[in-house]
Protein backbone atom coordinates (compact mmCIF):
# COMPACT_ATOMS: atom_id res chain seq x y z
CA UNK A 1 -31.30 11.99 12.32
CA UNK A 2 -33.35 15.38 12.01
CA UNK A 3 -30.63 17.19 12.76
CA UNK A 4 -28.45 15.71 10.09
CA UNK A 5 -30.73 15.93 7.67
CA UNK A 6 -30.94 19.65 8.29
CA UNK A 7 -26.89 20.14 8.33
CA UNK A 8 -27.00 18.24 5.07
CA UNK A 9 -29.69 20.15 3.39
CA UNK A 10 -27.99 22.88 4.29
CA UNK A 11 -24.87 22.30 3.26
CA UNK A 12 -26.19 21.24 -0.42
CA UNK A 13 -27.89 24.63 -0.47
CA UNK A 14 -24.55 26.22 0.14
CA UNK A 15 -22.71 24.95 -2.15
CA UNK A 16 -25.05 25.64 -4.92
CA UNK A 17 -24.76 29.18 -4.17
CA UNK A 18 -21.15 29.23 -4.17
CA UNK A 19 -20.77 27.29 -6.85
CA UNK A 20 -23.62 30.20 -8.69
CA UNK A 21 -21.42 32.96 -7.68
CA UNK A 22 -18.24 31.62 -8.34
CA UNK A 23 -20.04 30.98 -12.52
CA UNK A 24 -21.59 34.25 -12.08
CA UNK A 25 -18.08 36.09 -11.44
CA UNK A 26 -15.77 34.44 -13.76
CA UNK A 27 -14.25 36.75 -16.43
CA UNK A 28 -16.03 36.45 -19.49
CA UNK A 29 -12.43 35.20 -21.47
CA UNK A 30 -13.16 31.93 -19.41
CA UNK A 31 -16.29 31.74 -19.88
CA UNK A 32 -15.08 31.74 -23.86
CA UNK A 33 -12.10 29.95 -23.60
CA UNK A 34 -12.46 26.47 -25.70
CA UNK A 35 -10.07 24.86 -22.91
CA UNK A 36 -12.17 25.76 -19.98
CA UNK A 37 -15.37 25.44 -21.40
CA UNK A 38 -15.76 21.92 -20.51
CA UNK A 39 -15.06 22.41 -16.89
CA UNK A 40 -17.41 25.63 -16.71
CA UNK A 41 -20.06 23.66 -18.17
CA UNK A 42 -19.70 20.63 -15.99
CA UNK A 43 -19.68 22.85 -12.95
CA UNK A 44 -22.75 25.10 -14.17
CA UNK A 45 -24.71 21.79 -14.18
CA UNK A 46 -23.70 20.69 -11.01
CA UNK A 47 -24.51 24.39 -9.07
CA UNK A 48 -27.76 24.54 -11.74
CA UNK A 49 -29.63 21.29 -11.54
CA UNK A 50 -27.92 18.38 -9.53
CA UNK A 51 -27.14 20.60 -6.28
CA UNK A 52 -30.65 21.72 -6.41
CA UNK A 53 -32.08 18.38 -7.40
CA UNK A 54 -30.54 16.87 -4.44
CA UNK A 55 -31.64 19.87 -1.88
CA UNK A 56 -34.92 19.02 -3.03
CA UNK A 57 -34.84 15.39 -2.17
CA UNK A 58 -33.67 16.08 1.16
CA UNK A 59 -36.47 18.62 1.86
CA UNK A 60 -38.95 16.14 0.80
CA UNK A 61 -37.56 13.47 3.02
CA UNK A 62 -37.30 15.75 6.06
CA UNK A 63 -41.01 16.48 5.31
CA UNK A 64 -42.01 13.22 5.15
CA UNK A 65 -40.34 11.99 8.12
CA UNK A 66 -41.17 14.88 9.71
CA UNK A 67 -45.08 14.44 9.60
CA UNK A 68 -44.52 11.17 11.64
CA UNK A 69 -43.82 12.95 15.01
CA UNK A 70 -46.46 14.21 17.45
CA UNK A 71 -45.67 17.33 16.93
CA UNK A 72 -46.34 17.60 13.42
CA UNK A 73 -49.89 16.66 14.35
CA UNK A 74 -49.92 18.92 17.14
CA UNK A 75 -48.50 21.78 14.66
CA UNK A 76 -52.34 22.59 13.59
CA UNK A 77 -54.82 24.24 16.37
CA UNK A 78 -57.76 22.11 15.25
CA UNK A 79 -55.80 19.00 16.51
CA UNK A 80 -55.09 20.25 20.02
CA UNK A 81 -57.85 18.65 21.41
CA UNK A 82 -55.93 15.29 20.75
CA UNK A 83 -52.45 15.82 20.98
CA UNK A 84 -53.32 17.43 25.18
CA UNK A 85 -55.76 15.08 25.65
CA UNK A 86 -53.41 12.41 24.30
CA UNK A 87 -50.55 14.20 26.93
CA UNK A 88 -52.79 14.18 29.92
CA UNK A 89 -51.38 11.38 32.50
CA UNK A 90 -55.31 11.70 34.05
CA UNK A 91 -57.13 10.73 30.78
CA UNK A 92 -58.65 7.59 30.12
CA UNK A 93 -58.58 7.55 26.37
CA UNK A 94 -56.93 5.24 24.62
CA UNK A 95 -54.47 7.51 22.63
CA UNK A 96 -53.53 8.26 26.37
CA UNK A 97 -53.35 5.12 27.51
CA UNK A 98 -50.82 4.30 24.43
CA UNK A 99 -48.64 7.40 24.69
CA UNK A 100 -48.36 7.33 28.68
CA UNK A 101 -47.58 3.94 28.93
CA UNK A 102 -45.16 3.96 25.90
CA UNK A 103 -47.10 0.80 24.50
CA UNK A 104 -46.29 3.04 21.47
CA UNK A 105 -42.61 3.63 22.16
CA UNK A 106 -42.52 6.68 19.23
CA UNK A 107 -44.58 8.81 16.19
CA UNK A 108 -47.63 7.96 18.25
CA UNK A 109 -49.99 9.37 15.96
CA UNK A 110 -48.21 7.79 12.73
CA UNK A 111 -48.74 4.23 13.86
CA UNK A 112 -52.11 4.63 14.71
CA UNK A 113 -53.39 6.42 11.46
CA UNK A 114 -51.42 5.00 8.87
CA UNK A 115 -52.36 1.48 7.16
CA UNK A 116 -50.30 -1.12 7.21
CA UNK A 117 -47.74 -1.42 3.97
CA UNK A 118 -46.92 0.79 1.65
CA UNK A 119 -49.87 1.39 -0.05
CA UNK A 120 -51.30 2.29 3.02
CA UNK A 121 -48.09 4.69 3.95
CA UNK A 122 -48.66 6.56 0.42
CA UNK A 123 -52.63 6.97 1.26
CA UNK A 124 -51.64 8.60 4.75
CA UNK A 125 -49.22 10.87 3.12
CA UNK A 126 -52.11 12.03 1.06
CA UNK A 127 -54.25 12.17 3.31
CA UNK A 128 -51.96 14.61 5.41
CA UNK A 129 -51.66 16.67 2.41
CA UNK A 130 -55.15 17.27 2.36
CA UNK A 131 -55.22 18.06 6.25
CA UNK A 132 -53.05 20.36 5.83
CA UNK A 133 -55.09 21.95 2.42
CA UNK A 134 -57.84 22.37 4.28
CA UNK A 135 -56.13 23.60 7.86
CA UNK A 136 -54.28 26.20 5.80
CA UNK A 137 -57.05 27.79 3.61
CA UNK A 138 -59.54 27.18 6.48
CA UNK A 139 -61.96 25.08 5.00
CA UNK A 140 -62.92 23.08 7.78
CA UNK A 141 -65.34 23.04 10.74
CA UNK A 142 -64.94 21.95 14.42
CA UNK A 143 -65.21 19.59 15.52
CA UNK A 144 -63.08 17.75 12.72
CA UNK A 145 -64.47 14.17 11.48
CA UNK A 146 -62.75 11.39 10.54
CA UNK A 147 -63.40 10.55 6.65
CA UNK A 148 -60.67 7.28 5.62
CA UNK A 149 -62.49 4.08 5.10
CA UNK A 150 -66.23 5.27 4.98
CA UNK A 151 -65.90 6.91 8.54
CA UNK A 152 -64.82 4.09 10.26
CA UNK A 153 -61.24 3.26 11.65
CA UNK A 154 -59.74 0.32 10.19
CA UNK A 155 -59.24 -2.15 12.81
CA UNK A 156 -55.89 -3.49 10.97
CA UNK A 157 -54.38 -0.35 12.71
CA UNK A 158 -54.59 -2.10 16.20
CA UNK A 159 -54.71 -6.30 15.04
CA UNK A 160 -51.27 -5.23 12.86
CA UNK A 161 -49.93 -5.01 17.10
CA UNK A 162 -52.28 -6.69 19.19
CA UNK A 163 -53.25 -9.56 16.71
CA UNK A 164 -49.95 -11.51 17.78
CA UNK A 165 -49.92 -11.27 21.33
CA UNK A 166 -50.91 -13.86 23.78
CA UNK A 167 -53.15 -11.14 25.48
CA UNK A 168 -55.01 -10.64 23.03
CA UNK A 169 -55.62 -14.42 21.25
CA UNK A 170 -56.46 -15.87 24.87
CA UNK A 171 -59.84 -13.35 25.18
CA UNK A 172 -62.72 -15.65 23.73
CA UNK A 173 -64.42 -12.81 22.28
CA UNK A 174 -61.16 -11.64 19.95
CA UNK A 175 -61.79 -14.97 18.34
CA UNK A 176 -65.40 -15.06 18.07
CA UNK A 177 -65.30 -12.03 16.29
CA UNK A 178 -62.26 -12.54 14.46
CA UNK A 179 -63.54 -11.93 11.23
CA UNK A 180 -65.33 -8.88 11.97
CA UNK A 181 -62.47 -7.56 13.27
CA UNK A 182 -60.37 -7.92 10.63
CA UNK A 183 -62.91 -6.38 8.34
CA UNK A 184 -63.58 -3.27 10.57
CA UNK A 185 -67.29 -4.48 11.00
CA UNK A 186 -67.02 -4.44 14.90
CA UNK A 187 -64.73 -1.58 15.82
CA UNK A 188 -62.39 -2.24 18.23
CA UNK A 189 -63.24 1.24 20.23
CA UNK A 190 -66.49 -0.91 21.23
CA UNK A 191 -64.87 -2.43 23.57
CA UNK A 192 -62.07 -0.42 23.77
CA UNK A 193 -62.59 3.26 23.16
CA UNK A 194 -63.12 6.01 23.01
CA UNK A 195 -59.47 6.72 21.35
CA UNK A 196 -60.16 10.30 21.55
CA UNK A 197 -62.41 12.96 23.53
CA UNK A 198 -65.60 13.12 21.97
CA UNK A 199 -67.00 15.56 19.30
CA UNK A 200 -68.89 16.91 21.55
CA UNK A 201 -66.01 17.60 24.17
CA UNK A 202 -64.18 19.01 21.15
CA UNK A 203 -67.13 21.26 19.84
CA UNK A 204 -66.06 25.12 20.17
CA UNK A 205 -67.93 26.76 23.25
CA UNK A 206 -68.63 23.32 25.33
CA UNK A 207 -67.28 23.45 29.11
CA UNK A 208 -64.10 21.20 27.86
CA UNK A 209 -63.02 22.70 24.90
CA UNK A 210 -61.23 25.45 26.52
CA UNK A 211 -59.05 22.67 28.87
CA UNK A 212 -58.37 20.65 25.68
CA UNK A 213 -57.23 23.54 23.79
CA UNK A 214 -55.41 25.74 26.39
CA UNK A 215 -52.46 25.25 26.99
CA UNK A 216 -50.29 23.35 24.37
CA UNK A 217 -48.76 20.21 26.51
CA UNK A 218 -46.69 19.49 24.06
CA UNK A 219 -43.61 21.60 25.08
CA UNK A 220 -44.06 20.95 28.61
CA UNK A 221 -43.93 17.18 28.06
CA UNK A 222 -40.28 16.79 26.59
């Protein structure tokens, strides 16, 4: 699907520039002819604005697709720490535990960190915008912290899965605590965390920070 999204954003592009130069050589008696001007006109708004209206949508959508995979997240240096931990067949984390056993059969990190519905989709798309603000102008300290709903991860992340399963509605607890679940009063990683290594294994100079940083897994895992 990337790939022909690519070919056609490509191909969009290239027409618009032959269609540019083909306008831009004419002879000027056609470009003054009252019989032809029609036709020049219709074609100038093609090449002009609906060609490049249309390359524009395509871009977008290949964006926004594109932040889904892993290795959009594992594009930025300050989210190594996850994406190798994440990798690592030896870790115990449950981002690990998810990827590694393909519980989460694709866009890993996507799932996980995007709310359910569309509302929720919008909200992650800004919230990647911002990521990527502050990754790109350097505004940011290590280790990173996790800001969406007051600090805490919404629990409707995992129940959106795990609510439905037999697994998980025969543990006594998971219905004890039902309601605090579902709020994202009791967090989920109580029981079941950590998803990720800790801050403190992701703080610059610690004795782990090198081993989650160095080297990028995510090549050597395809």
């Amino acid at each position: 699907m990337t790939t022909l999204i690519l070919i056609l954003g490509v191909g969009l592009s290239l027409v618009g520039l032959l269609i540019c130069m083909r306008l831009w050589l004419l002879p000027a008696s056609k470009l003054n002819a009252k019989a032809g001007a029609a036709g020049v006109k219709l074609t100038a708004a093609v090449g002009f604005v609906v060609l490049p209206l249309l390359a524009v949508g395509v871009a977008n959508y290949q964006t926004f697709e594109g932040v889904k995979e892993v290795s959009s997240c594992a594009g930025c240096h300050v989210m190594a720490p996850m994406v190798n931990d994440m990798l690592r067949k030896d870790s115990t984390s449950l981002a690990a535990r998810h990827f590694n056993n393909r519980w989460i059969a694709e866009k890993q990190c996507y799932n996980c960190h995007s709310d359910y519905g569309l509302s929720g989709t919008i909200k992650s798309k800004g919230d990647g915008f911002r990521h990527l603000a502050r990754y790109v102008t350097g505004s940011y300290k290590e280790p990173i912290e996790y800001h969406r709903s007051g600090g805490f991860y919404d629990n409707n992340n995992c129940l959106k899965c795990h609510a439905v399963t037999e697994k998980f509605q025969a543990v006594s607890s998971h219905g004890t605590l039902r309601a605090n679940l579902s709020s994202s009063q009791t967090s989920c990683l109580n029981c079941h965390g950590p998803a990720h290594p800790t801050a403190l294994q992701r703080t610059p100079g610690s004795k782990t920070y090198e081993a989650l940083t160095h080297p990028p897994l995510l090549e050597a895992s395809r």
